[in-house]
Protein backbone atom coordinates (compact mmCIF):
# COMPACT_ATOMS: atom_id res chain seq x y z
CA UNK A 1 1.84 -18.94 3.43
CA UNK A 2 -0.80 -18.98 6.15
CA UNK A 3 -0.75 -15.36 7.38
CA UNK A 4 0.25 -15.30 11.17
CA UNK A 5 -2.45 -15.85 13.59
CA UNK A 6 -0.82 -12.31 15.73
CA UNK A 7 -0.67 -10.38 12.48
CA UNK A 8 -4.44 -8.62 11.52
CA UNK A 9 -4.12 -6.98 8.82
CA UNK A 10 -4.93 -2.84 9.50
CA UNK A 11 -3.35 -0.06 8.36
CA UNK A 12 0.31 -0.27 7.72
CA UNK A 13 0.55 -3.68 6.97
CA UNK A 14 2.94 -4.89 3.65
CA UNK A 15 1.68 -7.55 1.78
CA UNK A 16 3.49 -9.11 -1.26
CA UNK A 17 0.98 -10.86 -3.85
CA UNK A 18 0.04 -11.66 -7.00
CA UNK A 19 -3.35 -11.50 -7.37
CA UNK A 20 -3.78 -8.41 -9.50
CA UNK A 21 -4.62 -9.13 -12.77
CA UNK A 22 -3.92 -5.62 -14.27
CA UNK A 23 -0.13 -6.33 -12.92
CA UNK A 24 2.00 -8.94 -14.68
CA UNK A 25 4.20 -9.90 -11.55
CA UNK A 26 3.91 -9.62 -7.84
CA UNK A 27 3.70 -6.13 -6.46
CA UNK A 28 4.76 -4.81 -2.72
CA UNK A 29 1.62 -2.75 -1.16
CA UNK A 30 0.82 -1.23 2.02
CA UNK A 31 -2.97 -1.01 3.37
CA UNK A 32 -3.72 2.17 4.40
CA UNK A 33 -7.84 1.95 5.17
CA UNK A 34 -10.86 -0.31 4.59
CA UNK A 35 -14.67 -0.25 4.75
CA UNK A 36 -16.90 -3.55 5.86
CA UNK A 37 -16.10 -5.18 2.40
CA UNK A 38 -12.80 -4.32 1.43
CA UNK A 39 -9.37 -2.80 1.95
CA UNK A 40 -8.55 0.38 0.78
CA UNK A 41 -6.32 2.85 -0.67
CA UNK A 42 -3.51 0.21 -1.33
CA UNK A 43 -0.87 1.64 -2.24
CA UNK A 44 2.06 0.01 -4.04
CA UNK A 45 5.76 -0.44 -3.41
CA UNK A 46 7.94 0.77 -6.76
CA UNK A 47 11.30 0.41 -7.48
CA UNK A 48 10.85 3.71 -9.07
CA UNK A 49 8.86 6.86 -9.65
CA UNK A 50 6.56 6.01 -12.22
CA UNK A 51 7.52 9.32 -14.61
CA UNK A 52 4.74 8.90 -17.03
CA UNK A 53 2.96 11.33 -14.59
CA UNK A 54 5.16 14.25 -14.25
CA UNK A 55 2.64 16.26 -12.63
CA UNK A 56 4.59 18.09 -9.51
CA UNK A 57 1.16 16.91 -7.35
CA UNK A 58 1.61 13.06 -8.48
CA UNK A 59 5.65 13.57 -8.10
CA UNK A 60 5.22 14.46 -4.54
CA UNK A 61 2.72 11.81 -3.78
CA UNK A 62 5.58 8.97 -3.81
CA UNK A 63 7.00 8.26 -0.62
CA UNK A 64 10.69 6.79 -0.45
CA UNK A 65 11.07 3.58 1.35
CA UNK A 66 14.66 2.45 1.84
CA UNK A 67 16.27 -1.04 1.87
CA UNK A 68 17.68 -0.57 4.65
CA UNK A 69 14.75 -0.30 6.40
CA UNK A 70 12.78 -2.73 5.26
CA UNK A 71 14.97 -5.78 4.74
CA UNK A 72 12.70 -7.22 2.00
CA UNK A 73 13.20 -4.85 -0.61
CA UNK A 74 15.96 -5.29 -2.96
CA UNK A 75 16.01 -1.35 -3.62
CA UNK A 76 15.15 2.10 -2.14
CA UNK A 77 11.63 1.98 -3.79
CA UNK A 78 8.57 4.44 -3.50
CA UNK A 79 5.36 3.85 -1.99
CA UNK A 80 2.83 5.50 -4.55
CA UNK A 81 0.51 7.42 -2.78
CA UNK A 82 -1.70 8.71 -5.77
CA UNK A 83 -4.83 6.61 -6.26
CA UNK A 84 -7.36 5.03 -4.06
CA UNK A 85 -6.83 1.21 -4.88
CA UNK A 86 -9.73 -1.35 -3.25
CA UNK A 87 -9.32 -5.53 -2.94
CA UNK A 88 -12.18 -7.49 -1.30
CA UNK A 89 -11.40 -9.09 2.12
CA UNK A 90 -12.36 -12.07 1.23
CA UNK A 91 -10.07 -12.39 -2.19
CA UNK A 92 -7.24 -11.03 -0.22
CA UNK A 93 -7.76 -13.73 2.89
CA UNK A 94 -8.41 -16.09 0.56
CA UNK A 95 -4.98 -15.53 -1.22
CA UNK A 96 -3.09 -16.46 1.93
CA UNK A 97 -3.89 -20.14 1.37
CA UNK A 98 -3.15 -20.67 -2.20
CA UNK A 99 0.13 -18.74 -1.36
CA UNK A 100 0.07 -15.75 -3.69
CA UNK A 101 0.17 -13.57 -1.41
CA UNK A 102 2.75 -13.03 1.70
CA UNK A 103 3.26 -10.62 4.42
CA UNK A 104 5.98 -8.88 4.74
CA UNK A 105 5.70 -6.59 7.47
CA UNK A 106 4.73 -2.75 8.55
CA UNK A 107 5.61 0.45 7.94
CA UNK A 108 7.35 1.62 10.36
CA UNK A 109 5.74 4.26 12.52
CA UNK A 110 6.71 7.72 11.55
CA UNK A 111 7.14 6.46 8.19
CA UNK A 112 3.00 5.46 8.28
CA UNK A 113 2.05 8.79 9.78
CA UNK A 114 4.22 10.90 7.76
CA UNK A 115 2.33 8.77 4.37
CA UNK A 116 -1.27 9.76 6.44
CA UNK A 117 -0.40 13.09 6.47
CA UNK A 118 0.93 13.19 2.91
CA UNK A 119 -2.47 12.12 1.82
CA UNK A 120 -4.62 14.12 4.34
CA UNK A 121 -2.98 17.47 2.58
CA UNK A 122 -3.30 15.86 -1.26
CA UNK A 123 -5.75 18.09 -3.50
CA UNK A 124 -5.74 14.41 -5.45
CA UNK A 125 -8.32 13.66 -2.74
CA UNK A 126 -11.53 14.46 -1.79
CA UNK A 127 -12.63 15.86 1.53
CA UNK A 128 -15.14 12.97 1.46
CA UNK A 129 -12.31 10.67 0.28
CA UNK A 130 -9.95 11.60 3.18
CA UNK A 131 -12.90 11.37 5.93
CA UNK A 132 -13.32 8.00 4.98
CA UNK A 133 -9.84 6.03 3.96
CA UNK A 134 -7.21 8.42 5.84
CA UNK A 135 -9.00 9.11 8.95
């Protein structure tokens, strides 16, 4: 799938793909930043906490997204807001073509600022970090 010529990808955007090679099936993510050369601080749609990091910090770092609203998950999932993930522009645009990877939509609106906000307070960022991905 060609992505739509009035969709840019920015912040917000969700993007299905499989073009992570560290992930054995096609993941959900949301772009929440990017620099000249890539996008940043992907963070991933999961069905469910991942609870091989208990940590209370990590715990509270994954954002429920429900089915019902977002009509293209199958489940109330989490967005995982606990690492700063990068993917080149030019892998991701490229990925459009050879159709592994789709969009899907955008977070909705108070959903994306209350995730911005989640991650401006984290102490699993950096001051530096936050000035330059969650701005």
């Amino acid at each position: 799938m060609i992505l739509p010529d009035s969709v840019l990808i920015k912040r917000g955007v969700i993007l299905h793909s499989t073009i992570f090679e560290y992930i054995d099936h096609g993941k959900f993510f949301v772009i929440i930043g990017e620099d000249e050369d890539n996008y940043i601080g992907l963070f991933f749609i999961n069905s469910n906490i991942n609870y091989f990091n208990r940590k209370q910090e990590l715990l509270e770092m994954q954002y429920p997204l429900l089915k019902r609203d977002y009509n293209f998950l199958d489940y109330d999932s989490f967005l995982c807001c606990t690492e700063i993930t990068t993917l080149n522009k030019k892998k991701l645009s490229d990925s459009f073509s050879t159709n592994e990877t789709e969009y899907k939509g955008f977070l909705q609106q108070d959903h994306l600022d209350d995730v911005l906000t989640l991650v401006r307070n984290s102490k699993l960022f950096t001051d530096e970090e936050k000035e330059i991905y969650f701005k």
